[in-house]
Protein backbone atom coordinates (compact mmCIF):
# COMPACT_ATOMS: atom_id res chain seq x y z
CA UNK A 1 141.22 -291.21 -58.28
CA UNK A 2 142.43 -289.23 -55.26
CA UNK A 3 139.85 -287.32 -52.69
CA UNK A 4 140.64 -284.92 -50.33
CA UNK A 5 139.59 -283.94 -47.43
CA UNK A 6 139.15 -281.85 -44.58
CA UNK A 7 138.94 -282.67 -41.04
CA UNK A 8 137.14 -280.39 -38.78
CA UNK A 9 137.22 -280.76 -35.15
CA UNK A 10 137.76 -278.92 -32.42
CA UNK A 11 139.63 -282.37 -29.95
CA UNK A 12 143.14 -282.83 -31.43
CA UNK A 13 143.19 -286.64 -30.36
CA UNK A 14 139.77 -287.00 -32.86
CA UNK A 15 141.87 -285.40 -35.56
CA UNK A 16 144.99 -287.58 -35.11
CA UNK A 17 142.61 -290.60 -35.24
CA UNK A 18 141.18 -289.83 -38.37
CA UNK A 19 144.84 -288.63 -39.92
CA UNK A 20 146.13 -291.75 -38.85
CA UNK A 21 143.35 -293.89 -40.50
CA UNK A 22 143.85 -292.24 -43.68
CA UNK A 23 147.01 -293.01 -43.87
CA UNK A 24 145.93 -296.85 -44.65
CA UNK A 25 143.72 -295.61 -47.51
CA UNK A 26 146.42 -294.48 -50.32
CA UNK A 27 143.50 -292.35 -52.94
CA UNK A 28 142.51 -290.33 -49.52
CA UNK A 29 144.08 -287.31 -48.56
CA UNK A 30 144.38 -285.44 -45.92
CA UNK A 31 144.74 -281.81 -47.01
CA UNK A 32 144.44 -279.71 -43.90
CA UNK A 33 142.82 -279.88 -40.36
CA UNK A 34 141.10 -277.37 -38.49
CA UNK A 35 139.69 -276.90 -35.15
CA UNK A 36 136.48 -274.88 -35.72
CA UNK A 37 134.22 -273.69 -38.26
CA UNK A 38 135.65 -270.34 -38.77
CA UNK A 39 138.52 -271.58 -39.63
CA UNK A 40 137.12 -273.93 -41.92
CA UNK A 41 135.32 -271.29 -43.26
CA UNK A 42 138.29 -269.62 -44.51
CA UNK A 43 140.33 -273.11 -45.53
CA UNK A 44 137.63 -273.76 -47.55
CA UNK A 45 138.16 -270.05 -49.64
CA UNK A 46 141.29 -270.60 -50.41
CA UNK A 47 141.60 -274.75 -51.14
CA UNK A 48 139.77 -277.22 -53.06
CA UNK A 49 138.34 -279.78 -51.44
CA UNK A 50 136.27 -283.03 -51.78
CA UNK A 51 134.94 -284.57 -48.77
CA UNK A 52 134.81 -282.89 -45.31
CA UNK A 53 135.05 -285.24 -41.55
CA UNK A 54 133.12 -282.93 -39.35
CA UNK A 55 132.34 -282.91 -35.99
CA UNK A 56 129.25 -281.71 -34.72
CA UNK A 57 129.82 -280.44 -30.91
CA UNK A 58 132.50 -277.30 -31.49
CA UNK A 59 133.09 -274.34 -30.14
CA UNK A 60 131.04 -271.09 -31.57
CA UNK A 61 129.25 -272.89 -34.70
CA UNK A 62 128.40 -276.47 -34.29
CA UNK A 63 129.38 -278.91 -37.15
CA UNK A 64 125.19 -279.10 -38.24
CA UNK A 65 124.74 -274.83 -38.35
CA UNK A 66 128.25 -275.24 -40.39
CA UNK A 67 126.96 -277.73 -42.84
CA UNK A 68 123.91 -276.06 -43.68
CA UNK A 69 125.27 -272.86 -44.17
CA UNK A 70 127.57 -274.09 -46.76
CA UNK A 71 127.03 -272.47 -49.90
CA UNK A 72 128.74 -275.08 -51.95
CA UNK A 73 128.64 -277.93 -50.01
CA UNK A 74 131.37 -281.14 -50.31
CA UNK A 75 130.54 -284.53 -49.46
CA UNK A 76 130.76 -285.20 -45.78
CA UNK A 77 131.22 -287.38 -43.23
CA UNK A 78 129.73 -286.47 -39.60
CA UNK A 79 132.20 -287.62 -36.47
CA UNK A 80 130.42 -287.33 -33.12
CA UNK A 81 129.79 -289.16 -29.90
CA UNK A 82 126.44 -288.12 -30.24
CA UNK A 83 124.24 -290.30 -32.00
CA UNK A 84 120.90 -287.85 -31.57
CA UNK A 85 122.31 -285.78 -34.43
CA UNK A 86 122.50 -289.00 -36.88
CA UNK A 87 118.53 -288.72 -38.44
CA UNK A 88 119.83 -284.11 -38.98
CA UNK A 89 122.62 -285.11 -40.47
CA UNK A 90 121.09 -287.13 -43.30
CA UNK A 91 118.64 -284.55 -44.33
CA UNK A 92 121.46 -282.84 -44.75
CA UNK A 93 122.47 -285.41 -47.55
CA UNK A 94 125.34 -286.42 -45.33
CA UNK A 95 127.69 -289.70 -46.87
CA UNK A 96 127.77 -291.22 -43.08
CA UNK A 97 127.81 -290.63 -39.71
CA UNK A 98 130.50 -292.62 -37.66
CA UNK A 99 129.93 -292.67 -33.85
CA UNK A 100 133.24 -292.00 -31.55
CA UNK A 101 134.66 -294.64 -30.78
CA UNK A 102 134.85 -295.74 -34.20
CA UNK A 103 137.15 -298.27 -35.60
CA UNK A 104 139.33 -298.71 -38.40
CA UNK A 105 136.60 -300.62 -40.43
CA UNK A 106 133.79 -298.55 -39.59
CA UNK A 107 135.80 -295.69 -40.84
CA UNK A 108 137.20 -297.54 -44.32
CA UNK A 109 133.79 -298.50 -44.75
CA UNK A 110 132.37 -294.71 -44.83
CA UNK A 111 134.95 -293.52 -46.46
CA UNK A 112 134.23 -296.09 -49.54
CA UNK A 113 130.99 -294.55 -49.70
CA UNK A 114 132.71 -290.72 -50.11
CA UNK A 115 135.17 -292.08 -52.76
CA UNK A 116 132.12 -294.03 -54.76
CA UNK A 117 130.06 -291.11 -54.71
CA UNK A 118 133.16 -288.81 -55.71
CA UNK A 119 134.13 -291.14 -58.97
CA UNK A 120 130.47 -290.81 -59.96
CA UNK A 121 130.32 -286.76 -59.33
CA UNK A 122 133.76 -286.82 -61.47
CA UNK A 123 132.08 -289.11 -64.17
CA UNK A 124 129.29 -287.17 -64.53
CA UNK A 125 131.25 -283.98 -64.59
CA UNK A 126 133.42 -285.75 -67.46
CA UNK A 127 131.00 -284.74 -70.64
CA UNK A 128 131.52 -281.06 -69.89
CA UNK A 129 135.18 -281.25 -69.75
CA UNK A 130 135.11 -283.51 -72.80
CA UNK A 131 133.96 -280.56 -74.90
CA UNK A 132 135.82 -277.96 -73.36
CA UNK A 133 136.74 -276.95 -77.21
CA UNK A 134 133.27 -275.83 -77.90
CA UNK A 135 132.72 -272.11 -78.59
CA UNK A 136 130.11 -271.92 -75.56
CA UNK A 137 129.27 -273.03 -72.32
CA UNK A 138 126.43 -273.65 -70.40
CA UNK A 139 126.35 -272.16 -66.92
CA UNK A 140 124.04 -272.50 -64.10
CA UNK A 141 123.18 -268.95 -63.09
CA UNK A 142 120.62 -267.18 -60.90
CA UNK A 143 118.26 -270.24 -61.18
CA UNK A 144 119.02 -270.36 -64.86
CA UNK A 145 120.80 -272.35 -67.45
CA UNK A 146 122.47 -269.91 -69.77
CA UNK A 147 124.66 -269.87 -72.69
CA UNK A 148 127.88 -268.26 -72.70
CA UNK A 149 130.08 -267.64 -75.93
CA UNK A 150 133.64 -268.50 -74.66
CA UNK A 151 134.57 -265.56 -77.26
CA UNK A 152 132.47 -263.02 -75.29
CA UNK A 153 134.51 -264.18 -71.56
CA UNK A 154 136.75 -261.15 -70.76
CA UNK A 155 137.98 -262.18 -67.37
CA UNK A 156 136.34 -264.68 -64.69
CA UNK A 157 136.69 -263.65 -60.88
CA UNK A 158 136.58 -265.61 -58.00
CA UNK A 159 134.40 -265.32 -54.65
CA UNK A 160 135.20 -268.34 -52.40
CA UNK A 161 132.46 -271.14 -53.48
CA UNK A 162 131.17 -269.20 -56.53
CA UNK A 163 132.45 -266.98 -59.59
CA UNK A 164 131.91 -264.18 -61.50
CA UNK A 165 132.45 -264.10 -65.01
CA UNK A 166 132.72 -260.96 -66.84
CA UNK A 167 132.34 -259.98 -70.61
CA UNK A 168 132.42 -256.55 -72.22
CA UNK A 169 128.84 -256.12 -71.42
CA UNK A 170 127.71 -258.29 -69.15
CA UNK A 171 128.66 -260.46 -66.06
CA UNK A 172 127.22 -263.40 -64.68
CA UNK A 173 127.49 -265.64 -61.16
CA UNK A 174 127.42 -268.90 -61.11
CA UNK A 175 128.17 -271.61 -58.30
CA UNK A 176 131.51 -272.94 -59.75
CA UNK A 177 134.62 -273.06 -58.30
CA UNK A 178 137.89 -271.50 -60.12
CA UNK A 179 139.10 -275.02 -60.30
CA UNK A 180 136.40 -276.11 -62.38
CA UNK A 181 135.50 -273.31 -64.65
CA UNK A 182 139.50 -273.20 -65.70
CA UNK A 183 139.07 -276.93 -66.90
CA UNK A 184 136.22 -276.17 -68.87
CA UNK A 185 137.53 -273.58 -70.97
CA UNK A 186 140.00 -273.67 -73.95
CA UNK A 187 143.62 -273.89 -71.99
CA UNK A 188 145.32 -272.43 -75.45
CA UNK A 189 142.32 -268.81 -74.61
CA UNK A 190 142.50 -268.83 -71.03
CA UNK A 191 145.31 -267.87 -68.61
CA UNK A 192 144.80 -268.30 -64.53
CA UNK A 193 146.64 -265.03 -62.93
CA UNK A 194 146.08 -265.29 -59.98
CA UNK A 195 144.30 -267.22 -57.09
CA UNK A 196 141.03 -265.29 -57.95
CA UNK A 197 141.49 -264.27 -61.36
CA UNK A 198 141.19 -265.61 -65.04
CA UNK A 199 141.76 -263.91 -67.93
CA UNK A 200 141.37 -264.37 -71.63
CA UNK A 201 144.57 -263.81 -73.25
CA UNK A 202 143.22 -262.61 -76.74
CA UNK A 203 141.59 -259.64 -74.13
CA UNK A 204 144.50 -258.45 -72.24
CA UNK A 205 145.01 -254.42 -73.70
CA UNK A 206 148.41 -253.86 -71.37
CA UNK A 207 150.29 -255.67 -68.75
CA UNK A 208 151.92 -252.69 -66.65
CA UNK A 209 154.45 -253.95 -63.62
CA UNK A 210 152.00 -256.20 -61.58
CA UNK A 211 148.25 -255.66 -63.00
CA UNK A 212 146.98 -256.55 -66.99
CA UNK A 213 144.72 -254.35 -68.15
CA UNK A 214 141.04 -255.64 -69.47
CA UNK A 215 137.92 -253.88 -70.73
CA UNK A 216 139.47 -251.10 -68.65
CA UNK A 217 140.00 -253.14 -65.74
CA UNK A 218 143.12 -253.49 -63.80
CA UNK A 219 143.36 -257.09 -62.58
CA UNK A 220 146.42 -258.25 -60.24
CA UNK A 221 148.94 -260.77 -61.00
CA UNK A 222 149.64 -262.88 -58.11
CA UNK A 223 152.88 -264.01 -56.93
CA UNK A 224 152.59 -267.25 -57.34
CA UNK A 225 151.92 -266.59 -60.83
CA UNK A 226 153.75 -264.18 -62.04
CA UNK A 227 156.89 -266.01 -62.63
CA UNK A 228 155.32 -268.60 -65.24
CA UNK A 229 152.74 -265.51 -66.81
CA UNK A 230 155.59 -263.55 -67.47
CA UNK A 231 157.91 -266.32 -68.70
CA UNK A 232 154.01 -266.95 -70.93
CA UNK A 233 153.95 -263.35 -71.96
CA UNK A 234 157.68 -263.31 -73.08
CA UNK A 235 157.10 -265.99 -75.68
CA UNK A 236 154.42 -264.14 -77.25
CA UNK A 237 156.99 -261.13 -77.28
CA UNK A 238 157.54 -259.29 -80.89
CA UNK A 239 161.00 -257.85 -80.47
């Protein structure tokens, strides 16, 4: 199973050290780097994510006020050449904590940890997806575990680590990502619209140039969507 990962730190020569050690692990994956929290921040909106290597001395937010401000945090593995910072950074439920210099081994050796921890995260995670035909859900919500009828779902909206979901009456937050809610539900009910935006299909009242129309709601269609939705819609097309 692949992970991937973020690298956050502000020296470039840290981040090529850590690129080029990936490259010797084939189910890790680099998937972007960044120099600073803020941009981070924003990385972490927009892409999914398993396993962050962040630095802790950076300009504007240091790599500890980042990781506990996380709202949704990943796994992570602290890279510093300060070692006063290791006995923080496990409260924080860190994976490991590799000291620069660090070598190849030191790093493989953390970064086994991430991926063990990952597969048994996914395997837990497995039961839910297993009975993703169900006609409810169960979602973690406002300190609560509720039940959702998937029949009730008009559209589900998405707010960087958590979403909204929306039915004709009610609407409820929970702490999922887009990427996992959409696996959840029934794929043959559900259509993903754009980057923030699921909708369920048997709820769409108009589509009308770029926006479909549900509960009274205009929702946009995203470019990189709106080829394959419309090619979607056409099939379903009484002419």
């Amino acid at each position: 199973m692949e992970i991937k990962a973020l690298i956050i730190d502000d020296e470039p020569l840290a981040r090529n050290v850590i690129r080029e050690y990936a490259k010797n692990i084939p189910s890790l994956i680099i998937a972007g780097e960044c120099a600073d929290a803020v941009c981070a921040s924003q990385f972490l909106l927009e892409n999914e994510v398993d396993l962050l290597f962040l630095d802790i001395n950076m300009p504007k937010i240091s790599g500890i006020d980042f990781l506990r401000n996380l709202k949704n945090p990943r796994l992570v593995i602290l890279t510093t050449a300060y070692s006063e910072y290791a006995l923080e950074g496990y409260e924080l439920n860190i994976i490991d904590y590799l000291k620069k210099p660090f070598s190849f081994e030191r790093f493989f050796k953390a970064c086994l940890k991430a991926i063990e921890q990952n597969n048994l995260l996914s395997a837990v995670n497995k039961p839910l997806e297993r009975h993703n035909q169900n006609s409810f859900i169960f979602l973690k919500s406002d300190k609560r575990t509720i039940k959702v009828n998937i029949a009730d779902i008009c559209y589900i909206e998405g707010l960087g680590d958590y979403i909204k979901i929306y039915t004709q009456i009610q609407k409820y937050i929970s702490n999922l990502s887009m990427k996992k809610i959409i696996s959840v539900l029934p794929s043959d009910k559900f259509y993903r619209i754009h980057k923030s935006f699921i909708v369920a299909i048997d709820k769409i009242e108009s589509i009308e140039g770029n926006m479909v129309k549900i509960n009274n709601v205009r929702l946009p269609v995203g470019n990189n969507f709106r080829n394959e939705f419309l090619q979607f819609i056409k099939t379903h097309l009484a002419e």
